[in-house]
N, C-alpha and C. Protein backbone atom coordinates (compact mmCIF):
# COMPACT_ATOMS: atom_id res chain seq x y z
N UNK A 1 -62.07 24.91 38.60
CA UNK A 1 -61.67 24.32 39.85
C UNK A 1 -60.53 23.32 39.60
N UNK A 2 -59.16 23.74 40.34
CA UNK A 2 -58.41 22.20 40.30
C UNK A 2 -58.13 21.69 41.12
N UNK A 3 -58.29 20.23 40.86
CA UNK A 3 -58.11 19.42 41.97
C UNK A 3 -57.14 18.36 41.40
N UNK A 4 -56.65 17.97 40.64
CA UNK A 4 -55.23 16.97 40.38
C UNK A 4 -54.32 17.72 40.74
N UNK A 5 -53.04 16.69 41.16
CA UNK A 5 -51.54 17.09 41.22
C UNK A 5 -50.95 16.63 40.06
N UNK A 6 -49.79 16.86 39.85
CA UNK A 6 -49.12 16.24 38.89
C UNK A 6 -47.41 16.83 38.99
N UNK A 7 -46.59 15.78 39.28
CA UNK A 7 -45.35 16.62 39.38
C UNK A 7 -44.47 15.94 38.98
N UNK A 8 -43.50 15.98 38.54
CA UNK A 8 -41.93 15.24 37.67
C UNK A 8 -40.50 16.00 37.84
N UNK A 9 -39.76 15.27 37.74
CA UNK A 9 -38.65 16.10 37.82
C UNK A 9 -38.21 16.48 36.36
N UNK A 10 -37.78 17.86 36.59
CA UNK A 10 -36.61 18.80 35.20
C UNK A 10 -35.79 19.16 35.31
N UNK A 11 -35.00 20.10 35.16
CA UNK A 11 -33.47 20.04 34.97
C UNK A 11 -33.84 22.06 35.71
N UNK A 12 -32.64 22.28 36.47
CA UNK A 12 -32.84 23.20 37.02
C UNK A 12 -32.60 24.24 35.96
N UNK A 13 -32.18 24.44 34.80
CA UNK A 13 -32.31 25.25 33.65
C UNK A 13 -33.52 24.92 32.87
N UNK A 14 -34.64 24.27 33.04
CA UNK A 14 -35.71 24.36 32.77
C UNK A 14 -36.38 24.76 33.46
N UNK A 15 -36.58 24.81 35.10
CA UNK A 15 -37.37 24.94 36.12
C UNK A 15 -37.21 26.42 35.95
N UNK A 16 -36.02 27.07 36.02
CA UNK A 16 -35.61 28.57 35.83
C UNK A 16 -36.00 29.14 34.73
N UNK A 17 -36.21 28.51 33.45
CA UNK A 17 -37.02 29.41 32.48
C UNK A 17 -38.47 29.11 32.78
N UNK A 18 -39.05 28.56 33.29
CA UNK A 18 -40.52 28.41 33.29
C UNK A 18 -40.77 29.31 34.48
N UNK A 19 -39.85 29.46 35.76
CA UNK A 19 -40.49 30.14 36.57
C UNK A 19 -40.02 31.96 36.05
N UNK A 20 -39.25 31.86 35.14
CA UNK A 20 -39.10 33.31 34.40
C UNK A 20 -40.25 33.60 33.58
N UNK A 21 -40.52 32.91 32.60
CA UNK A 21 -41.68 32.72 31.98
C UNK A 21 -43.03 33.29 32.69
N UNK A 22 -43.09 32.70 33.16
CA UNK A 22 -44.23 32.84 34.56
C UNK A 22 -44.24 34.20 35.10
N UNK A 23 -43.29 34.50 35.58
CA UNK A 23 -42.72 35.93 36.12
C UNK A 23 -43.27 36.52 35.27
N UNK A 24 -43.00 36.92 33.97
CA UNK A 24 -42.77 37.92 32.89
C UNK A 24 -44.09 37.78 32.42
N UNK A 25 -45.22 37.21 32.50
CA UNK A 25 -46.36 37.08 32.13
C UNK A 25 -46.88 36.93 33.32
N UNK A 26 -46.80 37.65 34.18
CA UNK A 26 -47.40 37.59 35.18
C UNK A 26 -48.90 36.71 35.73
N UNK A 27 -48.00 35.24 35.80
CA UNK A 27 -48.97 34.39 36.17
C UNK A 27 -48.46 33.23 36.59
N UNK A 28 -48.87 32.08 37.42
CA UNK A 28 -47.86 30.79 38.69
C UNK A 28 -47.59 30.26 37.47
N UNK A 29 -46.57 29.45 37.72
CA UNK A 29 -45.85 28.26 37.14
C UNK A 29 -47.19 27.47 36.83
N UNK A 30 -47.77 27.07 37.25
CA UNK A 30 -48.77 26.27 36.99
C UNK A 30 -50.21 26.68 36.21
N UNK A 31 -50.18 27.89 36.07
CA UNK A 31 -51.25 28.66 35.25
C UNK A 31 -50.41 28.55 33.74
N UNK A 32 -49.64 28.89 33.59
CA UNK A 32 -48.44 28.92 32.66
C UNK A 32 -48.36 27.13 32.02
N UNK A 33 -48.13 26.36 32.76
CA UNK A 33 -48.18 25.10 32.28
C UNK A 33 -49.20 24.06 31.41
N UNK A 34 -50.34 24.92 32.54
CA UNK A 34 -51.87 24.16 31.56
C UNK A 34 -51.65 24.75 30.46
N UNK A 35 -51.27 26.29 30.54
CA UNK A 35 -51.93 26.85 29.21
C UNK A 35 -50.94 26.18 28.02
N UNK A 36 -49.64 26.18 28.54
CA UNK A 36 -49.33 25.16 27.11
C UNK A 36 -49.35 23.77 27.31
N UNK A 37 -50.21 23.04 27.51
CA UNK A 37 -50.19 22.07 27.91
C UNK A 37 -51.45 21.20 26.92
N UNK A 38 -52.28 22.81 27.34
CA UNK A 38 -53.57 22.72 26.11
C UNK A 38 -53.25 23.05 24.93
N UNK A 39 -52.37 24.32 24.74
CA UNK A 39 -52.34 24.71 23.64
C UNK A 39 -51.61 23.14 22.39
N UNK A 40 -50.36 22.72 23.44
CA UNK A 40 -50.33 21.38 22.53
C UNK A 40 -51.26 20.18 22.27
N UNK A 41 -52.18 20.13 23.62
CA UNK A 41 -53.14 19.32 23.03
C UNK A 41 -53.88 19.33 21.82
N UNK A 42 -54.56 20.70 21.44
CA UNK A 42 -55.13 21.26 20.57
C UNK A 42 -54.37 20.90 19.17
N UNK A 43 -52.86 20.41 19.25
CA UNK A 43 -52.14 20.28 17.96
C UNK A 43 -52.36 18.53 17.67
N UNK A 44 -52.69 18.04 18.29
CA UNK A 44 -52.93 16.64 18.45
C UNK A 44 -53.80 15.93 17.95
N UNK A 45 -53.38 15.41 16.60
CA UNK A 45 -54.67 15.13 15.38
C UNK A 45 -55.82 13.98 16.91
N UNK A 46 -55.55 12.88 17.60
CA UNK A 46 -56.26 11.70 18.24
C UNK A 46 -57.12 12.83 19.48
N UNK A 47 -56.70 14.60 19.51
CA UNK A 47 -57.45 14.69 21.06
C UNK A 47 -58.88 15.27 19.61
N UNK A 48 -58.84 15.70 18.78
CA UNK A 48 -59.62 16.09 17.22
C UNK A 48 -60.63 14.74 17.22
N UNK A 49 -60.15 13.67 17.50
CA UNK A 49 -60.96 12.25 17.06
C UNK A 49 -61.91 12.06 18.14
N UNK A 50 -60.95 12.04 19.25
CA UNK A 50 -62.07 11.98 20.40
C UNK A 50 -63.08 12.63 20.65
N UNK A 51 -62.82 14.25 20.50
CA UNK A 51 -63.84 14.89 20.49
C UNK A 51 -65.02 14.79 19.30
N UNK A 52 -64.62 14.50 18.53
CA UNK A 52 -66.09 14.33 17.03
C UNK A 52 -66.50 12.73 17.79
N UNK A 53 -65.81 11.87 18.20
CA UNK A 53 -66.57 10.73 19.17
C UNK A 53 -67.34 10.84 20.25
N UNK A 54 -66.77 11.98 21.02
CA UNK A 54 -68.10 12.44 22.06
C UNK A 54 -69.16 12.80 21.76
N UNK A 55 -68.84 13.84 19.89
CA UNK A 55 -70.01 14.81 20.32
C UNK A 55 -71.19 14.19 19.04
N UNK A 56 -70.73 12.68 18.75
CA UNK A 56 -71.20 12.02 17.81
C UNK A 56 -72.57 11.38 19.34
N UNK A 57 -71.45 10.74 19.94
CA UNK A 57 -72.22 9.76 21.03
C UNK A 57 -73.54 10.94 22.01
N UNK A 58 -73.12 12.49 22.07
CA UNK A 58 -73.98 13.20 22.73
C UNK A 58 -75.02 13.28 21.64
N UNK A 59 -74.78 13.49 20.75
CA UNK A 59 -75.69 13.77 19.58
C UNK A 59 -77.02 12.54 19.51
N UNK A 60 -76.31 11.89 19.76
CA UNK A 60 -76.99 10.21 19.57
C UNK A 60 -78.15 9.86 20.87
N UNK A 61 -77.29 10.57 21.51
CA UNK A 61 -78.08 10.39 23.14
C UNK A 61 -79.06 11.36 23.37
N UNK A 62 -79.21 12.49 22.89
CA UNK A 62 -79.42 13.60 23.61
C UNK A 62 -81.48 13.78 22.87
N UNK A 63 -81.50 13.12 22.22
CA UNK A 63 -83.02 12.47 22.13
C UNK A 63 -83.47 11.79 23.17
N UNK A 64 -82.62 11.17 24.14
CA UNK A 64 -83.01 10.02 25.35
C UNK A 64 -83.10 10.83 26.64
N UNK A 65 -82.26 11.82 26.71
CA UNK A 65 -81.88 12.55 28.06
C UNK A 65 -83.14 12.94 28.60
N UNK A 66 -83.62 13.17 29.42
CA UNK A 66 -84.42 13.22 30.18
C UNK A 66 -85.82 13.05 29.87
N UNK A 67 -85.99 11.97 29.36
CA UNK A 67 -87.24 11.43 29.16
C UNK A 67 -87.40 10.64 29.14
N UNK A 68 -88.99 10.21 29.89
CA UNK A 68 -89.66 8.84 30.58
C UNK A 68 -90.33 8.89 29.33
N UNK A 69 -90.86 7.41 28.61
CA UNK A 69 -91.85 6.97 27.91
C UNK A 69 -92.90 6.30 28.61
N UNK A 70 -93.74 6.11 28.63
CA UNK A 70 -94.46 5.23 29.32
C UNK A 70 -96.03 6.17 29.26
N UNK A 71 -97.35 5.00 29.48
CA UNK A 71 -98.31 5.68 29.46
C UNK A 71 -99.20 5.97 30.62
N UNK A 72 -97.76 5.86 31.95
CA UNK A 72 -98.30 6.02 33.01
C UNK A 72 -97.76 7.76 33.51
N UNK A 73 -98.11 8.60 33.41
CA UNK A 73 -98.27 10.20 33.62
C UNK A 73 -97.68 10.58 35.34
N UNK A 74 -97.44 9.36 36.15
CA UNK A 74 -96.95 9.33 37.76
C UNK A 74 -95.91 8.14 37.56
N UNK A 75 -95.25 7.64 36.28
CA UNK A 75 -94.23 7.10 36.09
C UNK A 75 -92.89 7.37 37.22
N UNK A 76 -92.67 8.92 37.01
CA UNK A 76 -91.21 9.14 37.61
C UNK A 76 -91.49 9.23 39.26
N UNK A 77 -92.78 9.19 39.65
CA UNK A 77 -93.36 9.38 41.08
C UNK A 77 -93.33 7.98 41.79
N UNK A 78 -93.45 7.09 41.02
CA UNK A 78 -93.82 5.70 41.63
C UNK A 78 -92.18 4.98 41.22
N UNK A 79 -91.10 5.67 41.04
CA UNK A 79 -89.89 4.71 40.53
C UNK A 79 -89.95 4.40 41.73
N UNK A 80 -89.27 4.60 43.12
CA UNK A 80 -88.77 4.16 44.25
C UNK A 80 -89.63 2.79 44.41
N UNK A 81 -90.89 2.75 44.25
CA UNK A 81 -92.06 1.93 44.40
C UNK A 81 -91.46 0.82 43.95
N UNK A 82 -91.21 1.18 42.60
CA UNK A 82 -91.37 -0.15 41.18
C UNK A 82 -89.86 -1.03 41.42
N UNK A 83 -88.97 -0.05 42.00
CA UNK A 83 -87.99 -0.51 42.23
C UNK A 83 -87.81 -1.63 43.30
N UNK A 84 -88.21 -1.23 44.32
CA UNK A 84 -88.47 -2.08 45.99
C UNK A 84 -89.10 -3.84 45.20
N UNK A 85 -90.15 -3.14 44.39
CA UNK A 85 -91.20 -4.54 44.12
C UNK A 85 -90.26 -5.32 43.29
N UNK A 86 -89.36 -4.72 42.22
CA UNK A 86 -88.39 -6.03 41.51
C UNK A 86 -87.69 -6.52 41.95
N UNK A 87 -86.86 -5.86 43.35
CA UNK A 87 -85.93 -6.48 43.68
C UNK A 87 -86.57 -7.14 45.06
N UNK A 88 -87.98 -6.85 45.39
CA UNK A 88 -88.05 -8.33 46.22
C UNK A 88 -88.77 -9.40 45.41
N UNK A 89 -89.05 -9.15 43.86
CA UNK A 89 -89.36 -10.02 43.05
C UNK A 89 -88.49 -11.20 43.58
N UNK A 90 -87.04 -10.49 42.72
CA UNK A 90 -86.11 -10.88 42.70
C UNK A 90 -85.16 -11.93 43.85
N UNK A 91 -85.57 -11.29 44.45
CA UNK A 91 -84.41 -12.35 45.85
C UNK A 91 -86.01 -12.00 47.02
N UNK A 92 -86.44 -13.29 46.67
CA UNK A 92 -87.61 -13.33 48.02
C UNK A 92 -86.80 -13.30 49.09
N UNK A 93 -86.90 -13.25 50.44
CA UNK A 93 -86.78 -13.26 51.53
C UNK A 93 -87.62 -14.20 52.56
């Protein structure tokens, strides 16, 4: 799905090989653009870093993801409950 814009100006001998480009590989100017757009990302030692940082931090997390501890078995049933009661703990009225 896309949903960003993104637009700049180029030089009308660039605009004309990309929309040739495009042509001749039969696919929009803009299908054509991501794809090298990624393909240079992919050459980019810092987009390499980020990703072993995500999949360090998912790794790390993914013991936590969807799980309640507690030794109450109607834990996730009574949140709305537990919630209401701290926060009129919190700021009596």
């Amino acid at each position: 799905m896309k949903s960003e814009v993104y637009s700049w100006r180029l030089s009308p001998e660039l605009k004309w090989a990309l929309e040739e480009a495009a042509r001749r590989e039969r696919v929009s100017v803009s299908r054509l653009l991501e794809r090298i757009a990624r393909e240079w990302l992919k050459t980019q030692p810092w987009v390499a870093e980020d990703e072993a940082e995500q999949a360090r931090i998912r790794a790390a997390a993914a013991p936590y993801i969807g799980s309640i501890s507690g030794d109450d078995p109607e834990l996730s049933e009574k949140v709305r409950e537990r919630v209401i009661e701290r926060l009129a703990k919190k700021s009596p009225r």
